[in-house]
Protein backbone atom coordinates (compact mmCIF):
# COMPACT_ATOMS: atom_id res chain seq x y z
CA UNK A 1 16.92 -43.19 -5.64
CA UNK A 2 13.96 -44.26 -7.44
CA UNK A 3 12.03 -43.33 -4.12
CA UNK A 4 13.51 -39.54 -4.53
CA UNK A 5 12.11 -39.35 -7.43
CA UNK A 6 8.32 -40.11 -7.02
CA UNK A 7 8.45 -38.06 -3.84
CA UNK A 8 9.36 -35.04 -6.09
CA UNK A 9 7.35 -36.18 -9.10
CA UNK A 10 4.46 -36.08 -5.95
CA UNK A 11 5.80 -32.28 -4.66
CA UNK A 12 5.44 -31.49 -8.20
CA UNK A 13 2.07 -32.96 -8.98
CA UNK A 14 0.71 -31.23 -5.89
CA UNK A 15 2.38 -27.88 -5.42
CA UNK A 16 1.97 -27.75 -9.41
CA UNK A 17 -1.39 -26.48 -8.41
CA UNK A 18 -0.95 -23.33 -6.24
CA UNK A 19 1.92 -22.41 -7.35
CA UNK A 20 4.13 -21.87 -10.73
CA UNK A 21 6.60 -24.26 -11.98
CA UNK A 22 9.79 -22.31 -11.95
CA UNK A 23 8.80 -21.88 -7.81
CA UNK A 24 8.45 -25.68 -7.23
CA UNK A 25 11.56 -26.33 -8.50
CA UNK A 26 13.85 -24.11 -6.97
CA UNK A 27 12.12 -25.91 -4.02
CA UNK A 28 13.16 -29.26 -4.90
CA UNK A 29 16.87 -28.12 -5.78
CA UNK A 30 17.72 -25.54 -3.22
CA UNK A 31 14.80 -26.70 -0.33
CA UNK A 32 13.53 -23.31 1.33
CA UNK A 33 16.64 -21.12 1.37
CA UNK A 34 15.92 -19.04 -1.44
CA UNK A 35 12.57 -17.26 -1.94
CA UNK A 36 11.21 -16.72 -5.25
CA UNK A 37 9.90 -13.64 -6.06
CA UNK A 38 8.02 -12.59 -8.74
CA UNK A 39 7.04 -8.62 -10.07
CA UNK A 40 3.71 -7.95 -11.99
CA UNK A 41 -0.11 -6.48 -11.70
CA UNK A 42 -1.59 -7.95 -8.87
CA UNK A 43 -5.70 -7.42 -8.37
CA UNK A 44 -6.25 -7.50 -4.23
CA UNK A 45 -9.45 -8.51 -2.26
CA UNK A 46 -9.30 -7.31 1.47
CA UNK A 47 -12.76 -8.68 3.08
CA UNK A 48 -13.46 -8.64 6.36
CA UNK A 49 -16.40 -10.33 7.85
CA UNK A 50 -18.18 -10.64 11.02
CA UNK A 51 -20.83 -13.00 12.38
CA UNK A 52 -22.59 -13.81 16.09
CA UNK A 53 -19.75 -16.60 17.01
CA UNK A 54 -16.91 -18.60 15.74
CA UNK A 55 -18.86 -20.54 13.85
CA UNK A 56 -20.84 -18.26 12.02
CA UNK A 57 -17.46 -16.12 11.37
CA UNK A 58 -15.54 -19.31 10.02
CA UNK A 59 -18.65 -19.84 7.96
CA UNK A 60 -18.71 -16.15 6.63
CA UNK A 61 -14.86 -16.59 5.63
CA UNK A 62 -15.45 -20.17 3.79
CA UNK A 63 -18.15 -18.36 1.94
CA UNK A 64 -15.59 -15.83 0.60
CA UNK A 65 -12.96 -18.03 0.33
CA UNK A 66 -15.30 -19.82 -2.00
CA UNK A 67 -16.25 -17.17 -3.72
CA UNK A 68 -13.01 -16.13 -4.60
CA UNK A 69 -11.45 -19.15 -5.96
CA UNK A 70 -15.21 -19.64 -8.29
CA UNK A 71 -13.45 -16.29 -9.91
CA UNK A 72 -10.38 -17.42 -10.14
CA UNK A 73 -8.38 -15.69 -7.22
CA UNK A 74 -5.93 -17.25 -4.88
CA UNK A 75 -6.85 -16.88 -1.25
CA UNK A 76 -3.74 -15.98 -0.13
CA UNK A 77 -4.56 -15.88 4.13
CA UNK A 78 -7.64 -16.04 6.77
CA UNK A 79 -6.84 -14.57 9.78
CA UNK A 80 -9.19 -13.20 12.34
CA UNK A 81 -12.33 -12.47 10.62
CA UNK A 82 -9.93 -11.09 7.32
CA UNK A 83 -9.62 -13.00 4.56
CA UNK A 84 -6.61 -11.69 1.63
CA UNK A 85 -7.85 -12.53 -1.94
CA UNK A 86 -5.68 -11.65 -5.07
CA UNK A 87 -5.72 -12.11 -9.03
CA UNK A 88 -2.56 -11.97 -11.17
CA UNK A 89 -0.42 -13.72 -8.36
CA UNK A 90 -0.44 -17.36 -9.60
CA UNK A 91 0.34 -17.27 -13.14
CA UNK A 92 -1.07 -20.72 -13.86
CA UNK A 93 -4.42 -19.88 -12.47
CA UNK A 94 -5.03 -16.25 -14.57
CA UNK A 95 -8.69 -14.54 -14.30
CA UNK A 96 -10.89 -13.44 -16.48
CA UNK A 97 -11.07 -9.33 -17.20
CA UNK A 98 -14.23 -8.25 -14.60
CA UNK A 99 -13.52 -10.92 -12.49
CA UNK A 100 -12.54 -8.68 -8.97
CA UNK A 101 -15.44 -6.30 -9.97
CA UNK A 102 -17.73 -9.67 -9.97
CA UNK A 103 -16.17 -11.30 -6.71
CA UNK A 104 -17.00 -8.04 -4.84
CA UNK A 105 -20.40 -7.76 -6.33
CA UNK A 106 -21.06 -11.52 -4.86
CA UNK A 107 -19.95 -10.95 -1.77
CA UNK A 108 -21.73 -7.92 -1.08
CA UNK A 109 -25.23 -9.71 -2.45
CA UNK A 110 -24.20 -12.89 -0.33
CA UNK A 111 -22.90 -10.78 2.74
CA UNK A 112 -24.45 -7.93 2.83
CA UNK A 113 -24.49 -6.95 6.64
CA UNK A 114 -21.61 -8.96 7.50
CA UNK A 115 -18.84 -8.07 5.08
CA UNK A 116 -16.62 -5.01 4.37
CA UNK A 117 -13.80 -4.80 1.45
CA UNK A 118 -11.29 -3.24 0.05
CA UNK A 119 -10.00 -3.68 -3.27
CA UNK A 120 -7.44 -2.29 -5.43
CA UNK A 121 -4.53 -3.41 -8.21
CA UNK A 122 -1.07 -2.32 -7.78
CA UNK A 123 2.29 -3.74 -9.29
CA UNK A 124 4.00 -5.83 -7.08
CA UNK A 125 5.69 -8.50 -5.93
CA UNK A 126 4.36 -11.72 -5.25
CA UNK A 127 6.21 -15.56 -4.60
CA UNK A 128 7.25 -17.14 -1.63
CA UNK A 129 8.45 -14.72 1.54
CA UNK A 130 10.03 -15.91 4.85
CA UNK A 131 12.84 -17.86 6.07
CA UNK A 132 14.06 -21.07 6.07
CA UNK A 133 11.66 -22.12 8.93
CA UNK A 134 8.20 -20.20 7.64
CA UNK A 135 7.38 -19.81 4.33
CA UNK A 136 4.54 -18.42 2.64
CA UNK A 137 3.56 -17.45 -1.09
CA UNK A 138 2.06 -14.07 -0.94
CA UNK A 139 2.08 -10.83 -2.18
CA UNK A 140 3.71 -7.38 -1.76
CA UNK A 141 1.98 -4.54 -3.05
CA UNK A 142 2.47 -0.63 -2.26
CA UNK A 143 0.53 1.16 0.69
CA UNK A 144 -1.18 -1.90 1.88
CA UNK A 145 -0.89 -0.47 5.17
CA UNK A 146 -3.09 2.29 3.94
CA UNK A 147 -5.49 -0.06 2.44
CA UNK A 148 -5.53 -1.79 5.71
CA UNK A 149 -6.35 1.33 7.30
CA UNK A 150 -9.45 2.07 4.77
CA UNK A 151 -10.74 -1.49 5.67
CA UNK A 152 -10.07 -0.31 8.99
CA UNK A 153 -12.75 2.77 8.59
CA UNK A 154 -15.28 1.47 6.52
CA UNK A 155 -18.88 0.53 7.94
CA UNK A 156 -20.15 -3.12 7.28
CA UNK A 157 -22.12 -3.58 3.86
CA UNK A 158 -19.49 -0.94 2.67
CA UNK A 159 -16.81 -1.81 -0.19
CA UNK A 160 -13.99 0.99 -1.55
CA UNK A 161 -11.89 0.62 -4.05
CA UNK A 162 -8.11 1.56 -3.23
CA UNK A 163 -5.92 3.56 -5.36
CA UNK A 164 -2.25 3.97 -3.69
C-alpha cells in the first residue's frame, strides 16, 4: 500500500509537468481507458526543416524544439524532418501574448535556409488521444490537413500564417 502510493505521488510529480492535473489523475484512477479531452484556443507551429544528413536534420529539429519550449510552447511531435509546436494546449505552462510571432521570428533568423512554417490559432481540442495501447497528448484543430498542405507548398526560408 504505502508503495502505491509513492509510485503515484512519483506519476504525479513527473507527469505534473507536461500535462494538467485533472489529466494525471484520471490516469491514476481509470489507467488509459478514458482520454481526456480538453476544448480552447490553441496557437500551432508547423516547422519543417531540412539539413545535408541525419545528423544535421536531428540537429535542425533540437534547435526548434528548443526554441519553442524558451517561448513557452509544448512540442507536441518530431517526425521526419516536422516538428508540431503549440501554445494554449498545456494549461499549466501558458505563454506570453507575442510569443508564436517571436518563436517564428527565431527560427527564421536561426534557420533561415533550412526551415519552412506554418502557423495559425484555431479552437480546438487538445488532451490525450488514442487507445488503451497508444496514447498521446495532442491537439485537434480544424483544417490541419490544409495547413499541412500549405507547409506542403511553401519554399524553404518561407513562413505563412494559416487562417482555416
Amino acid at each position: 500500500m504505502i508503495r502505491n502510493i509513492l509510485q503515484k505521488r512519483s506519476v504525479r510529480k513527473t507527469f505534473g509537468k507536461v500535462v494538467d492535473p485533472e489529466t494525471v489523475q484520471a490516469l491514476l484512477q481509470e489507467g488509459a481507458k478514458r482520454p481526456v479531452i480538453k476544448y480552447g484556443r490553441v496557437e500551432f507551429v508547423l516547422a519543417f526543416v531540412r539539413g545535408d544528413d541525419p545528423s544535421q536534420i536531428s540537429a535542425h529539429m533540437a534547435k526548434v524544439a528548443d526554441l519553442a519550449v524558451a517561448q513557452g510552447a509544448v512540442v507536441h511531435d518530431l517526425v521526419g524532418g516536422l516538428v508540431i509546436v503549440a501554445f494554449g494546449t498545456l494549461p499549466a505552462n501558458s505563454a506570453e501574448p507575442g510569443s508564436r510571432s517571436s518563436l517564428i521570428h527565431a527560427l527564421l533568423e536561426q534557420l533561415p535556409r533550412d526551415v519552412k512554417i506554418v502557423h495559425g490559432a484555431a479552437d480546438g481540442h487538445y488532451g490525450l488521444f488514442g487507445s488503451d495501447t497508444r496514447l498521446s497528448y495532442t491537439f485537434l484543430v480544424p483544417e490541419f490537413d490544409r495547413a499541412l498542405g500549405t507547409l506542403s507548398r511553401l519554399e524553404f526560408g518561407e513562413s505563412e500564417e494559416f487562417t482555416g
